[in-house]
Protein backbone atom coordinates (compact mmCIF):
# COMPACT_ATOMS: atom_id res chain seq x y z
CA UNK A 1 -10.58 -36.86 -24.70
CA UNK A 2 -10.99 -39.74 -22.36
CA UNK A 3 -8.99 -38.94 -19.68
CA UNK A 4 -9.75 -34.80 -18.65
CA UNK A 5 -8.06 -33.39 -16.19
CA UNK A 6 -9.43 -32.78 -12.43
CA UNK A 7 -9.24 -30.09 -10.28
CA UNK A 8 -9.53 -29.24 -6.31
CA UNK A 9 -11.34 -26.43 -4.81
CA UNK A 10 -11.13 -25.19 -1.24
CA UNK A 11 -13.47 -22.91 -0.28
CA UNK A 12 -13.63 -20.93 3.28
CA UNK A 13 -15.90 -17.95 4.57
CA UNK A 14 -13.48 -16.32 6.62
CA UNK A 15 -13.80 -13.79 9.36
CA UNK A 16 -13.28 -10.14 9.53
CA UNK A 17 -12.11 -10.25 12.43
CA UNK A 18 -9.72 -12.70 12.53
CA UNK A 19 -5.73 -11.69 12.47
CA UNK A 20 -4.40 -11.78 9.24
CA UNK A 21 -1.74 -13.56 10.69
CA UNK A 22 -4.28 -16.58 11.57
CA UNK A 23 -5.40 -16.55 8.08
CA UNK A 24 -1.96 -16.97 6.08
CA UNK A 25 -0.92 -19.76 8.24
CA UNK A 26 -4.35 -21.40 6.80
CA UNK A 27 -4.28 -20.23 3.45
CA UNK A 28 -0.59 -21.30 3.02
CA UNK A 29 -2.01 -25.11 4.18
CA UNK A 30 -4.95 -25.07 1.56
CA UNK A 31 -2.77 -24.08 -0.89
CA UNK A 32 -0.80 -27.29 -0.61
CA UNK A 33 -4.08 -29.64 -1.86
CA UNK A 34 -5.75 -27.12 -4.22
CA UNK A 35 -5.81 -24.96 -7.53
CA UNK A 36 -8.57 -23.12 -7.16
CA UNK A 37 -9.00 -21.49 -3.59
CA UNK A 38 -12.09 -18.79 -3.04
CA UNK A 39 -12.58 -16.45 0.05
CA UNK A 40 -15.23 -14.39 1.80
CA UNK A 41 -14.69 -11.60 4.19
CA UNK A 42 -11.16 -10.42 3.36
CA UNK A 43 -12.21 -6.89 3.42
CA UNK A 44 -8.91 -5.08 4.11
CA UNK A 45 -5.56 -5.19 2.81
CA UNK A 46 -3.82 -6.80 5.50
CA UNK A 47 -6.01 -10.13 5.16
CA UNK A 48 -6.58 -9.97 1.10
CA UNK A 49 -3.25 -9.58 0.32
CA UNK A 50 -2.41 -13.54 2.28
CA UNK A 51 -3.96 -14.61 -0.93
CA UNK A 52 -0.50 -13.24 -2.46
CA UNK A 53 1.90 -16.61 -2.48
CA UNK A 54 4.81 -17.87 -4.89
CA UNK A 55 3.08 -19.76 -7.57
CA UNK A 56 -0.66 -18.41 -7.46
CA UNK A 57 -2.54 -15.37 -8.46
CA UNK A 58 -5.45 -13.62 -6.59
CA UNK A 59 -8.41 -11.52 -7.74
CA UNK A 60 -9.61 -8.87 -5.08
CA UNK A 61 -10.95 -5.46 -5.77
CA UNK A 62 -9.38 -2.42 -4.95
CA UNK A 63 -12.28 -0.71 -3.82
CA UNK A 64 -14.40 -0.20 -0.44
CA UNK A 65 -17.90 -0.35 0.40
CA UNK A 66 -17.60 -4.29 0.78
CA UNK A 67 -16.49 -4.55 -3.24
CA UNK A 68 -13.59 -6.49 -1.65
CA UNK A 69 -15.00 -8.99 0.41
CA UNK A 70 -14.19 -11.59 -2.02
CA UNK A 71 -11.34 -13.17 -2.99
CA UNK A 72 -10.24 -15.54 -5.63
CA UNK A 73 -6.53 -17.47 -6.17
CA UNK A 74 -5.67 -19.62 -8.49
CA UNK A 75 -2.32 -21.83 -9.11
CA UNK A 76 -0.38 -20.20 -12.26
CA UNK A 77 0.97 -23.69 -13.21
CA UNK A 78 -2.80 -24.88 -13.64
CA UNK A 79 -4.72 -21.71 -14.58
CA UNK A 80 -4.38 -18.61 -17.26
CA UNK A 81 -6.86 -15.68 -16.00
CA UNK A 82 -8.87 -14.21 -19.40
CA UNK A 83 -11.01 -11.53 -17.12
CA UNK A 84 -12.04 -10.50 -13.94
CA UNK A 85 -14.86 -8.59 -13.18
CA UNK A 86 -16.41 -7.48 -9.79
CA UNK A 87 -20.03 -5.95 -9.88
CA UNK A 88 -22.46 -4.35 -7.44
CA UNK A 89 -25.43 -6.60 -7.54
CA UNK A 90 -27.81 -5.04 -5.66
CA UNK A 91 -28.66 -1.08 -5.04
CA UNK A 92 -31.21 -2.13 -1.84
CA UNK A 93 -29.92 -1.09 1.73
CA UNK A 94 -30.89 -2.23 5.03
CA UNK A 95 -29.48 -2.18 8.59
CA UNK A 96 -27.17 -4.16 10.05
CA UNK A 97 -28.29 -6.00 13.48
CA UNK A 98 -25.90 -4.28 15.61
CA UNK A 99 -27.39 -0.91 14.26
CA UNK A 100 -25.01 0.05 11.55
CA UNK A 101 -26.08 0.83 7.84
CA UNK A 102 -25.51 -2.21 5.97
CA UNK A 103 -22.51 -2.16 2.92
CA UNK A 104 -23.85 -3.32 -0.44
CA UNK A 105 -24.16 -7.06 -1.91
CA UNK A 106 -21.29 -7.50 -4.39
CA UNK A 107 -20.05 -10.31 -6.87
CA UNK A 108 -16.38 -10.95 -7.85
CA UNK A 109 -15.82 -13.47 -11.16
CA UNK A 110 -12.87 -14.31 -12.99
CA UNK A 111 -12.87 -16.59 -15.65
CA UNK A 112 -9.75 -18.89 -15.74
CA UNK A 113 -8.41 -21.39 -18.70
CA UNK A 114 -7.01 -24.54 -17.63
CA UNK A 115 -3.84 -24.59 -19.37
CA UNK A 116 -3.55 -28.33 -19.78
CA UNK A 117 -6.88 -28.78 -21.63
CA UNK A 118 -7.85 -25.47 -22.24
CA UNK A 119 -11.26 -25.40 -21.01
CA UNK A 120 -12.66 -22.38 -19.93
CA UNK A 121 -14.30 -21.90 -16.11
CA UNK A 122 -16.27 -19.13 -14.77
CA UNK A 123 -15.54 -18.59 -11.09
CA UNK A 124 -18.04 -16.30 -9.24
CA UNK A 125 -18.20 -15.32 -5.28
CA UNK A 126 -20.46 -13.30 -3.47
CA UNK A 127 -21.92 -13.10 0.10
CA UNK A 128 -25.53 -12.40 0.47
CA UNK A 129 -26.93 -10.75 3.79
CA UNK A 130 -27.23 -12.88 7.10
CA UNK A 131 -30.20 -12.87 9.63
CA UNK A 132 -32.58 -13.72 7.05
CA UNK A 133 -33.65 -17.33 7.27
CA UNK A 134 -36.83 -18.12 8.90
CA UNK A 135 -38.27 -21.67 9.69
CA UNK A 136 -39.51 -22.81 6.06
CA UNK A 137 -38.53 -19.57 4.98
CA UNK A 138 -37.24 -16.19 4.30
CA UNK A 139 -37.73 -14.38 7.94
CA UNK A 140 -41.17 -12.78 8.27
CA UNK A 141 -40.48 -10.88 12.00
CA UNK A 142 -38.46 -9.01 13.28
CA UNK A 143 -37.15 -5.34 12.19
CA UNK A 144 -35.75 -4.76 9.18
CA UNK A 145 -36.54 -8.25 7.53
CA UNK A 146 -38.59 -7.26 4.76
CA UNK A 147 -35.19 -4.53 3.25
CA UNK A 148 -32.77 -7.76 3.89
CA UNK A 149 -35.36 -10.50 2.09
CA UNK A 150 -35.73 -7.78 -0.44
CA UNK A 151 -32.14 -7.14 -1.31
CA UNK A 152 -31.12 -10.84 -0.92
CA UNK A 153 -33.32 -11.93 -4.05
CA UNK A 154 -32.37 -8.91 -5.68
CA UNK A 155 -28.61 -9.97 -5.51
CA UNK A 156 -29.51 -12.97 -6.05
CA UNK A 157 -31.73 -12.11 -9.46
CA UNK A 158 -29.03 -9.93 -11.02
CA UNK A 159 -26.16 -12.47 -9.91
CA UNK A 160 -27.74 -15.06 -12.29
CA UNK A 161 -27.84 -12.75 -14.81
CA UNK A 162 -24.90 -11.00 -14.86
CA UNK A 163 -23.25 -14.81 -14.48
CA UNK A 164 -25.28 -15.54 -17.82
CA UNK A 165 -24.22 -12.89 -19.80
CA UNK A 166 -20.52 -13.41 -19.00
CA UNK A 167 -20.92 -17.23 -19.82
CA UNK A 168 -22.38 -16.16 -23.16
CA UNK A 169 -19.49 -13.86 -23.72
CA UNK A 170 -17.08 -15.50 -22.79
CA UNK A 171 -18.29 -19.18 -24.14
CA UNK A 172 -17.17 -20.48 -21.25
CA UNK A 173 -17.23 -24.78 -20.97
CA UNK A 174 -18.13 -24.50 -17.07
CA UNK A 175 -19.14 -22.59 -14.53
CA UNK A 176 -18.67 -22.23 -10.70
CA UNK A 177 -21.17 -20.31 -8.46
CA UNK A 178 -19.99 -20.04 -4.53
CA UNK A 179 -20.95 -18.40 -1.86
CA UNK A 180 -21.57 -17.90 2.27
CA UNK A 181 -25.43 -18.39 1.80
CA UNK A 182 -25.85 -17.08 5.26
CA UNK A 183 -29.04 -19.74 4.81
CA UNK A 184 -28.85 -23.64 5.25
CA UNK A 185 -28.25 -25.36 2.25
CA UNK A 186 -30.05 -28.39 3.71
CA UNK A 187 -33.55 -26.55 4.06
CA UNK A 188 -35.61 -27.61 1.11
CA UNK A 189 -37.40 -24.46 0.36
CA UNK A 190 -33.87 -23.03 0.39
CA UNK A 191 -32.41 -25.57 -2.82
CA UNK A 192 -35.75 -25.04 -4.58
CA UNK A 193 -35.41 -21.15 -4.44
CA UNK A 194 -31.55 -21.80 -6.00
CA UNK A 195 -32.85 -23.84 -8.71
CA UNK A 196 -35.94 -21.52 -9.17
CA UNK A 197 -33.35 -18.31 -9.47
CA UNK A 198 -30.37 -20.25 -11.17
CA UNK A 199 -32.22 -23.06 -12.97
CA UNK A 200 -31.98 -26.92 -13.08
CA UNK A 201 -28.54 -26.69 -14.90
CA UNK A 202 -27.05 -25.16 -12.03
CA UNK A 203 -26.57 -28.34 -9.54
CA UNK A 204 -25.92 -28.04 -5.36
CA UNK A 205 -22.79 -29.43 -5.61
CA UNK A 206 -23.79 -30.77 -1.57
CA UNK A 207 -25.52 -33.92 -1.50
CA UNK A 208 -25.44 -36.09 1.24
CA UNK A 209 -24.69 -34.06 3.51
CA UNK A 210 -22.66 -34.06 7.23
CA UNK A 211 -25.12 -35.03 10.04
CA UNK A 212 -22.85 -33.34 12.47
CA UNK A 213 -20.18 -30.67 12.41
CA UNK A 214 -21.81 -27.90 10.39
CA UNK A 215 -19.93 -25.03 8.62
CA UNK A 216 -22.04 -23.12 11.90
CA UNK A 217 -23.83 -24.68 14.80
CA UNK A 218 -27.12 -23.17 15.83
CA UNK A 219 -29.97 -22.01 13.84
CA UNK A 220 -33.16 -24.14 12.80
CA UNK A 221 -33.09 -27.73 12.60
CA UNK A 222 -33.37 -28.76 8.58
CA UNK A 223 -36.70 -30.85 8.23
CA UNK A 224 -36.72 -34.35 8.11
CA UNK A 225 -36.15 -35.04 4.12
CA UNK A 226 -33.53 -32.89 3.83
CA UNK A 227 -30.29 -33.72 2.70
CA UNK A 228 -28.36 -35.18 5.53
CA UNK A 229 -30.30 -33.75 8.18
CA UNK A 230 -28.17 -32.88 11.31
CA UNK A 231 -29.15 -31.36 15.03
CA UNK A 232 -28.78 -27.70 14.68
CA UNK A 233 -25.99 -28.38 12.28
CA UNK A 234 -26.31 -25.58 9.35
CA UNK A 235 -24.05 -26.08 6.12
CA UNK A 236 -24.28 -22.94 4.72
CA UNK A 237 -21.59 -22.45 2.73
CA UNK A 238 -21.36 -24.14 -1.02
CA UNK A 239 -21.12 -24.31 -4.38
CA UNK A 240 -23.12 -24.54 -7.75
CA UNK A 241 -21.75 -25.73 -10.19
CA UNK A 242 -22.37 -26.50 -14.10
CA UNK A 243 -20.42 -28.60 -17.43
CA UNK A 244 -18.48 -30.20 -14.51
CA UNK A 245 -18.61 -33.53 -13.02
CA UNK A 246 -17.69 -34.10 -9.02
CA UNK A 247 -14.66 -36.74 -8.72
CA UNK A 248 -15.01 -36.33 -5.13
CA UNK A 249 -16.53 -34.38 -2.41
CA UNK A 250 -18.01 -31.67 -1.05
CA UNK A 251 -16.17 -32.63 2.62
CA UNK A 252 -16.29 -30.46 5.37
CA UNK A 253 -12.42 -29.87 6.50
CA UNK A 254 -11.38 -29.52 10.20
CA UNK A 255 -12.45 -25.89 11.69
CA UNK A 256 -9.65 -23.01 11.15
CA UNK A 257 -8.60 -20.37 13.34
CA UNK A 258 -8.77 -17.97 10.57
CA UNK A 259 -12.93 -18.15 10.80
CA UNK A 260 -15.96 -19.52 12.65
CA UNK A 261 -16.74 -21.00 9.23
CA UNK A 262 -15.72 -25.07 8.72
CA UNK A 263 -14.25 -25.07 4.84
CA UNK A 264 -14.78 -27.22 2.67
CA UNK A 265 -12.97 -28.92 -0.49
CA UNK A 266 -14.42 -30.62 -3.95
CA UNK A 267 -12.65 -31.93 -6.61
CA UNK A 268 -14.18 -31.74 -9.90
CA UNK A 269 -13.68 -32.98 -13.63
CA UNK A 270 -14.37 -31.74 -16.96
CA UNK A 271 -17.23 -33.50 -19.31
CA UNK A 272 -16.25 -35.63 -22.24
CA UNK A 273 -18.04 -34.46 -25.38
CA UNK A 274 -20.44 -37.13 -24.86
CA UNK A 275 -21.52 -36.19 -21.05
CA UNK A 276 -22.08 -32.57 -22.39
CA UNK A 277 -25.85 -31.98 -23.17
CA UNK A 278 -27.31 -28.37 -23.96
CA UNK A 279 -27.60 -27.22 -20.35
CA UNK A 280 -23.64 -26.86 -20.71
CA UNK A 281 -23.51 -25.03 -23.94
CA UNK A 282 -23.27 -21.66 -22.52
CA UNK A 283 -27.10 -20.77 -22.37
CA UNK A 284 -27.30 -21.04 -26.19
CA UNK A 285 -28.31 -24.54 -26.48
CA UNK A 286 -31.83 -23.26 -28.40
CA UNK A 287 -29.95 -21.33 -30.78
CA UNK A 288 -31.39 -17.65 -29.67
CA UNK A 289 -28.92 -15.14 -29.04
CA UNK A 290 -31.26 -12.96 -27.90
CA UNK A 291 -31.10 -11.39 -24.20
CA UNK A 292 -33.95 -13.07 -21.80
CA UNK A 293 -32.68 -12.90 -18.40
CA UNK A 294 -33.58 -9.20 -16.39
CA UNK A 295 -31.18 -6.16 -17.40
CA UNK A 296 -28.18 -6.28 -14.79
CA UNK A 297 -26.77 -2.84 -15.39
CA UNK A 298 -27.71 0.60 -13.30
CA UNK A 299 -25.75 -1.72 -10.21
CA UNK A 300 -22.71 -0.25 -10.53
CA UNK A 301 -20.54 -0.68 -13.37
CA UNK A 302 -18.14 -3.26 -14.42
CA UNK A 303 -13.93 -2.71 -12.54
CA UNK A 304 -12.35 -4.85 -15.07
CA UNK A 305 -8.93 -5.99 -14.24
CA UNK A 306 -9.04 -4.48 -10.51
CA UNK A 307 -6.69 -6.89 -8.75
CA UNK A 308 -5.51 -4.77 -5.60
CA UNK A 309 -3.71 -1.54 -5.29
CA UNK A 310 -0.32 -1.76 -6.07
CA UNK A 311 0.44 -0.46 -2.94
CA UNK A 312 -1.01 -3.60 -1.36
CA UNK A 313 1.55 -5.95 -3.02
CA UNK A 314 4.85 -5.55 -4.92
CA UNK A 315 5.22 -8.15 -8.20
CA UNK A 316 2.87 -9.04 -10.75
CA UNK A 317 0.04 -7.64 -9.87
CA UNK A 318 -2.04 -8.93 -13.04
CA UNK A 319 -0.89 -12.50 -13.30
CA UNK A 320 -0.97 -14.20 -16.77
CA UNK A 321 -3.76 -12.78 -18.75
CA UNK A 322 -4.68 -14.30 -22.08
């Protein structure tokens, strides 16, 4: 196939605290340049449930404790769901700075078919801890830094490996890792953790970066190789991606009332058979089927299927499942 299709994806970290109000009137815009649109912080029903909108689906546990904080929607005329999936990832607790016990780090992944070519794309979402990035580093001061470094590449360990065993499963042709890092995706020792936990064929989908404008202002200033280093500017919101090619993008988009978070949009396009190499052959390039990433289980079990209450919206509450 010479010509594969392309796709848009807006992602924005929203805000709790934000109306929900604020947030339809920005999802309903997004929704008019994308497919694919992905969510943090929609923790309650009156702000997951403006993911609901003629024409798409969304993905949303039903559940508490932070399970919903992500959100997923998708454009029926583009995308088929196959399975959705959200999963605990980590079982360490910590406090929160303003004193309160901290909810748990969870995941939510779908896996969509695009129904013009038929490839299949893992979509995963989570939002690690904040308050834990240091200059060069995880934070080494301060209370409670050592619990939120330690559940942060905990979530971030079983993440990769629960992502792995779904590709394998699923034989999925690509796969899309996003997330509010809370931690600047222009620090260097930052991108070489993500490639050390992920590995080299999951690929920052930022690269030259905005000098100005960050997804937050404030924090540390990235050092001077980084990726377009800015003045205080942090990007930390983004994507990883893999068995995809970028046709354009990441760009930061103009700031939202619905969040102190800048999003962002990237369009991407699916390899021809000759771009694909065995980094994109769902982790069985070698030939062994054999399990070798850490055991993700004992996190909380899989909620297959767990769109939102039905008492949250009226309709299809599924969408289009193969």
């Amino acid at each position: 196939m010479a010509n594969l299709p392309s796709f848009r994806h807006i992602h924005c970290s929203s805000r709790f605290d934000r109306s929900p109000e604020s947030l339809d009137f920005d999802i309903q815009v997004w929704m008019e340049s994308c497919s694919l649109l992905t969510l943090t912080e929609v923790t309650n029903n009156s702000r997951a449930q403006q993911m609901r909108a003629t024409g798409w689906t969304y993905y949303n546990s039903s559940k508490g404790n932070d399970a919903d904080n992500c959100g997923i929607a998708w454009r029926n005329d583009t995308w088929k769901r196959k399975t959705g999936t959200v999963l605990r990832l980590s079982s360490n607790t910590f406090d929160r700075v303003n004193g309160r016990h901290n909810l748990y780090i969870w995941a939510a992944t779908v896996v969509l078919v695009h129904k013009d070519s038929g490839h299949k794309v893992l979509v995963s979402v989570s939002h690690p801890p904040a308050h834990v990035e240091g200059p060069g580093g995880f934070k080494t001061v301060g209370e409670g830094w050592a619990a939120r470094k330690r559940a942060y590449l905990t979530a971030l360990t079983n993440w990769h490996s629960h992502v792995a065993d779904m590709e394998r499963k699923q034989h999925v042709d690509a796969t899309l890792i996003i997330a509010d890092w809370n931690v600047n995706l222009k620090a260097q020792w930052f991108r070489d953790l993500l490639k050390q936990k992920w590995g080299k064929q999951y690929i920052i989908a930022w690269k030259d970066m905005p000098t100005s404008g960050g997804a937050l202002a404030g924090g540390p200033n990235a050092p001077d190789d980084s990726p377009g280093k800015g003045h205080h500017d942090r990007i930390i919101d983004g994507t990883l991606y893999r068995g995809l090619k970028i046709a354009n993008g990441p760009n930061l988009m103009p700031r939202v009332r619905s969040s102190d978070h800048r999003p962002y949009n990237e369009t991407f396009r699916f390899k021809t058979a000759g771009e694909r190499d065995d980094s994109d052959n769902n982790g069985q390039g070698t030939g062994d089927a054999g399990h070798k990433y850490p055991e993700w289980w004992g996190f909380g079990d899989y909620m297959d299927d767990e769109m939102y209450d039905l008492n949250r919206v009226t309709g299809d509450v599924g969408g289009e499942v193969l």
